[in-house]
C-alpha atoms as a PDB file:
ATOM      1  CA  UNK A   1     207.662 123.690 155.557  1.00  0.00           C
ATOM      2  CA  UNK A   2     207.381 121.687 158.879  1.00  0.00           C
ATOM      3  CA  UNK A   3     208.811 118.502 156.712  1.00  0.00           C
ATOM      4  CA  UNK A   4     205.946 117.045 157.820  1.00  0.00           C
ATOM      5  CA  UNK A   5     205.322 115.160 154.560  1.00  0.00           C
ATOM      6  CA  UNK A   6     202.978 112.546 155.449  1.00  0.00           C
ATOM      7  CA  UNK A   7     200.413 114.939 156.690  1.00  0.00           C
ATOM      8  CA  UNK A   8     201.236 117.158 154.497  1.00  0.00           C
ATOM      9  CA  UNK A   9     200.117 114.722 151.654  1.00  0.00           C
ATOM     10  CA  UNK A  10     196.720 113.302 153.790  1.00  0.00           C
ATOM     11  CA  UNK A  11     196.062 117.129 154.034  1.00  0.00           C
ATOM     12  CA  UNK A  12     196.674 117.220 150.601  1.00  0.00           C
ATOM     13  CA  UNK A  13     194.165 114.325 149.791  1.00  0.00           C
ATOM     14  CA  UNK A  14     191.373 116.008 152.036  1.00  0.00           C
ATOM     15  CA  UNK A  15     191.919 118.930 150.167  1.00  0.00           C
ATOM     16  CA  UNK A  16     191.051 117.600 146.761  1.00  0.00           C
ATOM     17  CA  UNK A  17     188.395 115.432 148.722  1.00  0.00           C
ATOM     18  CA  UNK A  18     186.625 118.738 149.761  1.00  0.00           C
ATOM     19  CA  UNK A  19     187.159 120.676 146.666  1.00  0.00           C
ATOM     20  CA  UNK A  20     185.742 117.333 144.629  1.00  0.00           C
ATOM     21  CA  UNK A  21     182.717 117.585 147.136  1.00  0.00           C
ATOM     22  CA  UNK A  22     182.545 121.491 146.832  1.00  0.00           C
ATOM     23  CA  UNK A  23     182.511 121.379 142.932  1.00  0.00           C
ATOM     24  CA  UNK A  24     180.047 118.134 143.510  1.00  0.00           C
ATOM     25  CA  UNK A  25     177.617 120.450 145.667  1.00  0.00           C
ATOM     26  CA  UNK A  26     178.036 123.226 142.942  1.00  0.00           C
ATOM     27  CA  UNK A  27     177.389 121.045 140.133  1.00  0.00           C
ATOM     28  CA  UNK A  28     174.408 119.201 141.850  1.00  0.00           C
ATOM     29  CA  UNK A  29     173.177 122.763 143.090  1.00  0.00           C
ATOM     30  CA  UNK A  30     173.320 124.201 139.129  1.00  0.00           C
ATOM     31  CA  UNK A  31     171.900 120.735 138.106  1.00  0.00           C
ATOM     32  CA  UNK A  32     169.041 121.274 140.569  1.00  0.00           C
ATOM     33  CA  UNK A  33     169.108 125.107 139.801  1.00  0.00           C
ATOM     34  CA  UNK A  34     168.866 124.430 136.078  1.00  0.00           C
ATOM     35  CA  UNK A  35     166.271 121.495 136.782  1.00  0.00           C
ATOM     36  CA  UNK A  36     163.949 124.288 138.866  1.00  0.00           C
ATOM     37  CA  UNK A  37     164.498 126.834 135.938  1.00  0.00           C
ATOM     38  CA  UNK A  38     163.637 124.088 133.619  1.00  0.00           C
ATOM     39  CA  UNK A  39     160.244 123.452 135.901  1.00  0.00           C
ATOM     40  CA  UNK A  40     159.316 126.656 136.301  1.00  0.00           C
ATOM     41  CA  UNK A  41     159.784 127.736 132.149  1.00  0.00           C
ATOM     42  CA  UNK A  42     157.413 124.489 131.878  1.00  0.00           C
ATOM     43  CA  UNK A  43     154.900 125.438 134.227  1.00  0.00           C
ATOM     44  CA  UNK A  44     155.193 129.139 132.731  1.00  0.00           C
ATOM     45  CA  UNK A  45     154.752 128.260 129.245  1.00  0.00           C
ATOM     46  CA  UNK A  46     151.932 125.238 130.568  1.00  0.00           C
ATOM     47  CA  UNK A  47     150.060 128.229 132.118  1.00  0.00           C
ATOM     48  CA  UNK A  48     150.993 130.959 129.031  1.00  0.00           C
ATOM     49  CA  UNK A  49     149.543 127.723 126.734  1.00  0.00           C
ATOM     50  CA  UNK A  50     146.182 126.947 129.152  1.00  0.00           C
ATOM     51  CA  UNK A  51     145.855 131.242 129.418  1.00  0.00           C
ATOM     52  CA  UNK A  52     146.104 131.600 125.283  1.00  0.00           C
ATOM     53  CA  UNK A  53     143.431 128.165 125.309  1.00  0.00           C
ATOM     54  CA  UNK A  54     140.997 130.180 127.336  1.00  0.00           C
ATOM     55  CA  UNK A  55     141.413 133.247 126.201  1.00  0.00           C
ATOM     56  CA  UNK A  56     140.448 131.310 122.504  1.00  0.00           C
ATOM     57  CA  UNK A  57     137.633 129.396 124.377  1.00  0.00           C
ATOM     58  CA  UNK A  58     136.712 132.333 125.014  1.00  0.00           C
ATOM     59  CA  UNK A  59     137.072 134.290 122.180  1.00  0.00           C
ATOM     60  CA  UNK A  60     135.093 130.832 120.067  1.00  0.00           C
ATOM     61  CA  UNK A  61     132.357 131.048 122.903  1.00  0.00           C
ATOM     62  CA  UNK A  62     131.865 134.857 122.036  1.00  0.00           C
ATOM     63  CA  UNK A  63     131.562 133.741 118.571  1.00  0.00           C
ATOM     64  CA  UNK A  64     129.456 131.509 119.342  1.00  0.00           C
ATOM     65  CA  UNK A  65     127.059 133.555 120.721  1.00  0.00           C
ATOM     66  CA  UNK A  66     127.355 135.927 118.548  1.00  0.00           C
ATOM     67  CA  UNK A  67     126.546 133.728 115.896  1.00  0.00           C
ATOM     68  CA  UNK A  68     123.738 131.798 117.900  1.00  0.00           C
ATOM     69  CA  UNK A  69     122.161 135.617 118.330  1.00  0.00           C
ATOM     70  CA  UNK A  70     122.621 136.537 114.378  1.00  0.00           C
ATOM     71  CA  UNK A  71     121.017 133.492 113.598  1.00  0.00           C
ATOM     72  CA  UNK A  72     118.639 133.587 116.377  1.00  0.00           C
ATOM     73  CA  UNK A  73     117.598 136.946 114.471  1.00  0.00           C
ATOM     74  CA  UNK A  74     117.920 135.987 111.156  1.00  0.00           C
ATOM     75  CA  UNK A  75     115.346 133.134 111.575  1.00  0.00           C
ATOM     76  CA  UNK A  76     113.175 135.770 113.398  1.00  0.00           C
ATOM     77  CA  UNK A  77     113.105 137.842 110.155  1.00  0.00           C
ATOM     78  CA  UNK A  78     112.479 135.082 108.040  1.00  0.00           C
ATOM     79  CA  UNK A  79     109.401 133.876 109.958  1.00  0.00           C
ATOM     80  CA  UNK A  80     108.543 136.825 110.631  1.00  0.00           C
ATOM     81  CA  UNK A  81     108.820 137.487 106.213  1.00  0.00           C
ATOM     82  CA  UNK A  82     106.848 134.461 105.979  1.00  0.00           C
ATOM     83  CA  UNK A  83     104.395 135.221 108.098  1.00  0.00           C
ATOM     84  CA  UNK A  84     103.768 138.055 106.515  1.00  0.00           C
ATOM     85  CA  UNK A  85     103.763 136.922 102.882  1.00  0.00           C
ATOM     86  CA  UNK A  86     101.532 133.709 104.221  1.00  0.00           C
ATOM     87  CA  UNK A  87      98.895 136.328 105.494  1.00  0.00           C
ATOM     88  CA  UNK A  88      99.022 138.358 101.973  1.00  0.00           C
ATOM     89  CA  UNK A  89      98.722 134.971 100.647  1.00  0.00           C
ATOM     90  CA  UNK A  90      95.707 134.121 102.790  1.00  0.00           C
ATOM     91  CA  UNK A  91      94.256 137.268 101.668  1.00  0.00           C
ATOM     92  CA  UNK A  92      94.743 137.219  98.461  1.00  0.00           C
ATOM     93  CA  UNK A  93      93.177 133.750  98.550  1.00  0.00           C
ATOM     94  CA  UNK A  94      90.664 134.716 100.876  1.00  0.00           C
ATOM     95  CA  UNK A  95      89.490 137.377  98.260  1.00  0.00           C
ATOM     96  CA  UNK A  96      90.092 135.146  95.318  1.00  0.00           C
ATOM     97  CA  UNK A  97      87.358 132.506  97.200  1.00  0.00           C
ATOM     98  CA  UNK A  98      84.989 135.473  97.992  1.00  0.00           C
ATOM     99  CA  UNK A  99      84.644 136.267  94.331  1.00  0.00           C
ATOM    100  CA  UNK A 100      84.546 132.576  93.502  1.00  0.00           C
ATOM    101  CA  UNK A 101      81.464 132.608  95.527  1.00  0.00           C
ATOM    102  CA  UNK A 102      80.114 135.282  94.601  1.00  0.00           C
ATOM    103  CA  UNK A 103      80.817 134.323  91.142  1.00  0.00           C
ATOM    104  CA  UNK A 104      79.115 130.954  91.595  1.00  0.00           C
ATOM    105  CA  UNK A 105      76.488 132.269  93.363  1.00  0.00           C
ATOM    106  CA  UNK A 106      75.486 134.348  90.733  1.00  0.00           C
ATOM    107  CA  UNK A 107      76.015 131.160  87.768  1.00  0.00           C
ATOM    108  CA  UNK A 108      73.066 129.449  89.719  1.00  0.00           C
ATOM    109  CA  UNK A 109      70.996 132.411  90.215  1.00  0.00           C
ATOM    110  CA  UNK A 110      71.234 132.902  86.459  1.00  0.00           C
ATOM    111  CA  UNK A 111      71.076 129.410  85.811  1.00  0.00           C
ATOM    112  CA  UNK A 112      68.165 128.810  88.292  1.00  0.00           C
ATOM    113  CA  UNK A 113      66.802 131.552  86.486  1.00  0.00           C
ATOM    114  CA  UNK A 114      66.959 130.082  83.402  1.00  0.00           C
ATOM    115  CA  UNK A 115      65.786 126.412  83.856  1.00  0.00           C
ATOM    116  CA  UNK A 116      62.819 128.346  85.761  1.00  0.00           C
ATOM    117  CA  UNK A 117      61.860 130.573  82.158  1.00  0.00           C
ATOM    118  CA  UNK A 118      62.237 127.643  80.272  1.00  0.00           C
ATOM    119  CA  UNK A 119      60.659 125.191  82.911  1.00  0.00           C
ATOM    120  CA  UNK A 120      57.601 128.441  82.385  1.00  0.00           C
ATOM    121  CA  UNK A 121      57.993 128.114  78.530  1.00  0.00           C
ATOM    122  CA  UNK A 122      57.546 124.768  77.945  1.00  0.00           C
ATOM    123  CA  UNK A 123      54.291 124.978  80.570  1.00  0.00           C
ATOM    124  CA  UNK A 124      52.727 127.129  78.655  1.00  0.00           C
ATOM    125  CA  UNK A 125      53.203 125.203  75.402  1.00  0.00           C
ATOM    126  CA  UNK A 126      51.936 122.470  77.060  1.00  0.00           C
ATOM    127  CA  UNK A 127      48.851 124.908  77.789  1.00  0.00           C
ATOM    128  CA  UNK A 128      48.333 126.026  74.397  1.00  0.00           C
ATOM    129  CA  UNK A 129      48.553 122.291  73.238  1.00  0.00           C
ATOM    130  CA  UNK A 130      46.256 122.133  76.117  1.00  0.00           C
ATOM    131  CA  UNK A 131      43.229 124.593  74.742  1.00  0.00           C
ATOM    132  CA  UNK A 132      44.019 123.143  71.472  1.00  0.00           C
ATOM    133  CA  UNK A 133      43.057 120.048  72.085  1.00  0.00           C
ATOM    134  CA  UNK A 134      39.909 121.230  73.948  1.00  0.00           C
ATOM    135  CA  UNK A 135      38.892 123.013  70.512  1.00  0.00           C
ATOM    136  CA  UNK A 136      39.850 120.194  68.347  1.00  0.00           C
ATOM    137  CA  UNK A 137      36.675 117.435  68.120  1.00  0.00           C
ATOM    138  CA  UNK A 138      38.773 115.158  65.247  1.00  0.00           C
ATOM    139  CA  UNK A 139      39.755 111.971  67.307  1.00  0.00           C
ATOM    140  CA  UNK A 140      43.543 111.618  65.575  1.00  0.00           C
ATOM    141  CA  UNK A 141      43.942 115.253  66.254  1.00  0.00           C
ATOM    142  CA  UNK A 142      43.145 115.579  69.777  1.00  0.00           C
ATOM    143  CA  UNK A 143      45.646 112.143  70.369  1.00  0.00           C
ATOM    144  CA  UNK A 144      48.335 114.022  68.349  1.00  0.00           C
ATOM    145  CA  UNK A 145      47.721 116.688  70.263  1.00  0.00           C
ATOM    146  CA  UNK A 146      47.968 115.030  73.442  1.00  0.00           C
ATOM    147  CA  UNK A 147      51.297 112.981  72.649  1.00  0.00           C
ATOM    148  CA  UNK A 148      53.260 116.025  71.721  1.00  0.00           C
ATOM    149  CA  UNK A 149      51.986 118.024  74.779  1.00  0.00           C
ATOM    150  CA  UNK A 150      53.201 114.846  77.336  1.00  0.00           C
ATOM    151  CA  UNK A 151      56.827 115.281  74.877  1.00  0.00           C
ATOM    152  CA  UNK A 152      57.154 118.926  76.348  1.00  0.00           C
ATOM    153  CA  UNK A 153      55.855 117.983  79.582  1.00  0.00           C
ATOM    154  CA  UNK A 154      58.768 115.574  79.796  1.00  0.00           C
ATOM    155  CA  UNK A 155      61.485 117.676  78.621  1.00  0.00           C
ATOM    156  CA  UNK A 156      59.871 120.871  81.233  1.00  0.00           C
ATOM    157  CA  UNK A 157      60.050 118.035  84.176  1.00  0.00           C
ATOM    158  CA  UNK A 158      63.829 117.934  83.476  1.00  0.00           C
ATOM    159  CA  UNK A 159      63.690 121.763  84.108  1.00  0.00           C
ATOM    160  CA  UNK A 160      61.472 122.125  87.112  1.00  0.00           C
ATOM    161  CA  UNK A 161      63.547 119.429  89.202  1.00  0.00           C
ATOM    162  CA  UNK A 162      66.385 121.227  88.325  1.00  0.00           C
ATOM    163  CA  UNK A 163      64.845 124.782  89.518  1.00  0.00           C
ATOM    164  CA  UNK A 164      63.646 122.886  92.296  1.00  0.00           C
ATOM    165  CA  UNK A 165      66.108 121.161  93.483  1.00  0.00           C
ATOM    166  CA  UNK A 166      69.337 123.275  93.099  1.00  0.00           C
ATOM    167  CA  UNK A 167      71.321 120.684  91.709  1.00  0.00           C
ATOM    168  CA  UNK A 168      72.031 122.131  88.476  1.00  0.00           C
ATOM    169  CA  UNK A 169      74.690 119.176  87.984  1.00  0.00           C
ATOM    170  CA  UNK A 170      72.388 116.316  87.413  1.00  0.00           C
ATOM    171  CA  UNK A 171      69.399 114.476  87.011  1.00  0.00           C
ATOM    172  CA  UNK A 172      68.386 111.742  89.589  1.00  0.00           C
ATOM    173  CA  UNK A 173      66.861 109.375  87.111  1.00  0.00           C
ATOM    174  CA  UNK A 174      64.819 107.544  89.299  1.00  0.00           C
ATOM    175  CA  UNK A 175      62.943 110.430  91.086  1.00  0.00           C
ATOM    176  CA  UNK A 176      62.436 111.740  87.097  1.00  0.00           C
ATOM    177  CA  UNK A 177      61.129 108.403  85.639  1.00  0.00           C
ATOM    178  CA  UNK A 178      58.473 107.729  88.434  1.00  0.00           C
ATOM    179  CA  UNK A 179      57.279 111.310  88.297  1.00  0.00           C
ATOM    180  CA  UNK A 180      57.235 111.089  84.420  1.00  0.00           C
ATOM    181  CA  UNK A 181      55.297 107.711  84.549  1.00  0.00           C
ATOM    182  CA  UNK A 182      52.902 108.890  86.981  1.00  0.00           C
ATOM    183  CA  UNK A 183      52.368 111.838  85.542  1.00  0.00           C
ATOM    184  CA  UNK A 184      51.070 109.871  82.130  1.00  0.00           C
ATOM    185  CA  UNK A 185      49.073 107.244  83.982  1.00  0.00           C
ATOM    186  CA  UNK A 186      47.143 110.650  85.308  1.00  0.00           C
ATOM    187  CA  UNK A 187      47.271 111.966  81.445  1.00  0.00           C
ATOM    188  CA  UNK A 188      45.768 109.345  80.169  1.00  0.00           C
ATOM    189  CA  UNK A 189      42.972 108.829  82.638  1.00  0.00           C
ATOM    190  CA  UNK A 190      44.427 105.546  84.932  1.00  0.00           C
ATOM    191  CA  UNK A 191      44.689 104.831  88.501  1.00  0.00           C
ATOM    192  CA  UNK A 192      47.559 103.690  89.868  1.00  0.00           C
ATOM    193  CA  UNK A 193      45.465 100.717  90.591  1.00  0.00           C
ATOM    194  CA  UNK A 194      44.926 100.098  87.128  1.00  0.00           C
ATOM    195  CA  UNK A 195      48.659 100.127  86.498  1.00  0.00           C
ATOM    196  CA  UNK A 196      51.744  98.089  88.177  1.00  0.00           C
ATOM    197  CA  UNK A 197      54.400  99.673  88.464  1.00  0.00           C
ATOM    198  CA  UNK A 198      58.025  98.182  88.713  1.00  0.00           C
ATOM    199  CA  UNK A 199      60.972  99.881  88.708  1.00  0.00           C
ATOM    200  CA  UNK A 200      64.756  99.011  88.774  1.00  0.00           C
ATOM    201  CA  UNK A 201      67.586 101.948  88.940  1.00  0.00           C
ATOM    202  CA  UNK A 202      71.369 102.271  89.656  1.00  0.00           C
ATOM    203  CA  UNK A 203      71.776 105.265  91.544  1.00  0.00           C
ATOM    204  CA  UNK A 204      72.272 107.773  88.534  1.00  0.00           C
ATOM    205  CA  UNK A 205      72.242 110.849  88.430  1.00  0.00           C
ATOM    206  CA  UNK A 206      72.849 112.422  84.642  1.00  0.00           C
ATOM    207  CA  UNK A 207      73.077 115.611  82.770  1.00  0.00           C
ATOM    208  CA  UNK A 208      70.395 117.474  80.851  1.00  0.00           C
ATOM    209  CA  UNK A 209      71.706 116.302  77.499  1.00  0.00           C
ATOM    210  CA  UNK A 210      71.178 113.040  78.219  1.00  0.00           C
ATOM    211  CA  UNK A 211      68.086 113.183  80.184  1.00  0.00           C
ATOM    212  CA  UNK A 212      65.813 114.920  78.258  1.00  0.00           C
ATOM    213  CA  UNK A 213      66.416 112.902  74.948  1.00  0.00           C
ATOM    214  CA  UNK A 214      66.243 109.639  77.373  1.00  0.00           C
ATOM    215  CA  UNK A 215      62.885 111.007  79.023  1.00  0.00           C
ATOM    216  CA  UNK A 216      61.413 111.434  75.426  1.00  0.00           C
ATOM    217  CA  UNK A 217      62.835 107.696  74.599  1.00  0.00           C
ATOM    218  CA  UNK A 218      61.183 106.600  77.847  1.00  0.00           C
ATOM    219  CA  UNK A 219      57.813 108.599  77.148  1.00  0.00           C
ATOM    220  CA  UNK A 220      57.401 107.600  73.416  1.00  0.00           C
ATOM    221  CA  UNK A 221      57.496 103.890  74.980  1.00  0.00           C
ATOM    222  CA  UNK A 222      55.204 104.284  77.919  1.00  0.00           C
ATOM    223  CA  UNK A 223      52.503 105.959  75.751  1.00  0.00           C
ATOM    224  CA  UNK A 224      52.835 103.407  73.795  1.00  0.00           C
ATOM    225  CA  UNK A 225      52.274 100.892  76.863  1.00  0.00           C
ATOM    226  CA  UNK A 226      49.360 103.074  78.080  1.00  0.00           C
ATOM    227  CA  UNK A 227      47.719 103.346  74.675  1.00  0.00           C
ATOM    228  CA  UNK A 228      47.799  99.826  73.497  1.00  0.00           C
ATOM    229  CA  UNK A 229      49.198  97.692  75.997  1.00  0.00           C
ATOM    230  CA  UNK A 230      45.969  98.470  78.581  1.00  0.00           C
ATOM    231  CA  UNK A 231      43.401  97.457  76.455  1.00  0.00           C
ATOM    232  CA  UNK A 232      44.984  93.258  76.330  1.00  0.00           C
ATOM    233  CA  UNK A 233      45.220  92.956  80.119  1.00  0.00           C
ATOM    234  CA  UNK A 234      43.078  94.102  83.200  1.00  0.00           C
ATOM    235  CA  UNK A 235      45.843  95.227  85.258  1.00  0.00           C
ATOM    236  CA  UNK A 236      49.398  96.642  82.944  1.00  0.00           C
ATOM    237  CA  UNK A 237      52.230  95.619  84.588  1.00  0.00           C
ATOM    238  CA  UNK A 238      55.110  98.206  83.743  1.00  0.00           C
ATOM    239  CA  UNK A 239      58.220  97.408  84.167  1.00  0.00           C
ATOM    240  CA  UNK A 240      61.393 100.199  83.584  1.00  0.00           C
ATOM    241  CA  UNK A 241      65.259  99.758  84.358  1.00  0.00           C
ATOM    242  CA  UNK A 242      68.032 101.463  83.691  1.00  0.00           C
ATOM    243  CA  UNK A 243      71.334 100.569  84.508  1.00  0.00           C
ATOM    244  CA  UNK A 244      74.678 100.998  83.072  1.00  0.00           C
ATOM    245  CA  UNK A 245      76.018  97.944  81.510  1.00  0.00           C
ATOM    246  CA  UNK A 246      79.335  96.133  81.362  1.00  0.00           C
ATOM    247  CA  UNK A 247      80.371  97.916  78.096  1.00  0.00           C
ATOM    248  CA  UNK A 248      80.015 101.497  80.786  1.00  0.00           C
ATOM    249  CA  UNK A 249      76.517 102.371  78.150  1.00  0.00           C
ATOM    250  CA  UNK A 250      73.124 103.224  79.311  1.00  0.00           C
ATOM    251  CA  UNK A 251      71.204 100.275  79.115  1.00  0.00           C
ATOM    252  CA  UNK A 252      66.995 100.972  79.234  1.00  0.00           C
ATOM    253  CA  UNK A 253      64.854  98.134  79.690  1.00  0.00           C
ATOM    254  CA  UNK A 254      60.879  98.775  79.017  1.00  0.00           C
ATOM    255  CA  UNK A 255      58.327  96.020  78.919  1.00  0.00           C
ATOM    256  CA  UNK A 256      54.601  95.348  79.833  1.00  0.00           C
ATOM    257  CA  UNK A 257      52.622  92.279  79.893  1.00  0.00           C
ATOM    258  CA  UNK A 258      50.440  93.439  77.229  1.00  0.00           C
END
C-alpha cells in the first residue's frame, strides 16, 4: 500500500522465514512430544512387564513353597509309615526269634534228654554184660562177654560227650578216640606205661552216624591190638590217625608194632 515494494518483499521473506521456523519449532516440539510419549509408553509397559515378572516370581515362589511344604509333609508321612511298619516288622521278628529260641531251646532239652536215656541204657547193658561175665567161669565166654560190653561202651561214649558237652552237632574225634583207647587199655588190665600211645587227627568234628559205626571200626581193631599185639612186644606202640584224604573220604590208619 505504501509502494514500498522492496521491503515489502524482505518483509515478505522474513515472514515465511519465521513461519518456516514456527512450523520447525512445532514439528521438532511434536517430534520431541511424540519421542517423550514414546519413552514414557516404554518405560510404562518396561515397568507393567517387570510388575507382571514379579508378581509371577512371586506367584512360582508361593508355589514353590507350597510344594517344598507338601512334600516336606509327604516325606514326613512316609517315614513316619515306615517307621511304623519297620517297628511291626521288628516285632513281628522279635517274636518270631523268641519262639525260635524257645523252640530250640526245647530241641536240646529233649535231645539232651535223649542222648542222656540212651547214654543210661547202654550203661546199664554194659552192667548186665558186666554181672554176666562175673557169673560166667568158661574162658571164651567171659572174653565174648567182655568184647561186646567195650562195643556198647563205645557207642554210649558217643552219647555221654554229647549230653556232656552240649554240642549236639558233632563229635570231636580226637577227644572220643583217646577216651575210647584209654578206656580199653583200663578194660583190659594195662597201664598206660605198658602202652604207647600215638595219635594223629585233623580237627574233625563228625555226626553220630558216622561216629559210632567208626568208634566200633576203631574198637574191633584196638582189641585186637590189646589182645594179641601185647603179648609179641614189651611195650605196644599204638598208633591211630584219621584224616580226610585227597578223594574228601575218611581215611583211618591203625597199626602196632606187634
Amino acid at each position: 500500500k505504501k509502494g514500498d515494494f522492496a521491503k515489502a518483499l524482505d518483509m515478505n521473506d522474513l515472514f515465511i522465514q519465521i513461519k518456516d521456523s514456527l512450523s520447525s519449532e512445532k514439528a521438532k516440539k511434536a517430534s520431541i512430544r511424540t519421542q517423550f510419549q514414546f519413552e514414557f509408553d516404554k518405560k510404562e509397559a518396561l515397568m507393567k512387564e517387570e510388575k507382571e515378572k514379579q508378581q509371577m516370581l512371586a506367584e512360582l515362589k508361593e508355589t514353590q513353597q507350597r510344594t517344598v511344604v507338601w512334600v516336606f509333609i509327604i516325606g514326613l508321612l512316609i517315614v513316619a509309615g515306615f517307621s511304623v511298619y519297620i517297628y511291626y516288622r521288628l516285632q513281628v521278628t522279635r517274636q518270631q526269634k523268641q519262639i525260635i529260641n524257645k523252640k530250640n531251646a526245647e530241641n536240646e532239652l529233649l535231645l539232651s534228654e535223649i542222648h542222656h536215656r540212651v547214654k543210661n541204657n547202654l550203661q546199664v547193658i554194659s552192667s548186665l554184660l558186666s554181672l554176666q561175665e562175673r557169673s560166667t567161669e568158661n574162658e571164651g565166654a567171659k572174653s565174648a562177654i567182655l568184647e561186646g560190653k567195650e562195643r556198647v561202651k563205645s557207642m554210649e561214649l558217643v552219647h555221654k560227650m554229647l549230653y556232656q558237652n552240649s554240642k549236639f552237632s558233632g563229635i570231636e574225634m580226637h577227644d572220643y578216640v583217646n577216651k575210647l583207647t584209654l578206656g580199653l587199655i583200663e578194660s583190659y588190665g594195662l597201664s598206660k606205661d605198658e602202652v604207647e600211645l600215638n595219635t594223629k587227627f585233623e580237627p574233625l568234628t563228625l555226626d553220630v552216624d558216622t561216629a559210632v559205626p567208626l568208634g566200633l571200626i576203631m574198637n574191633e581193631l584196638i582189641v585186637n591190638s590189646l589182645k594179641y599185639a601185647k603179648n609179641s612186644t614189651q611195650k605196644l606202640n599204638l598208633k591211630i590217625e584219621l584224616q580226610i584224604n585227597k578223594d574228601k573220604a575218611l581215611q583211618l590208619i591203625l597199626a602196632d608194632n606187634g
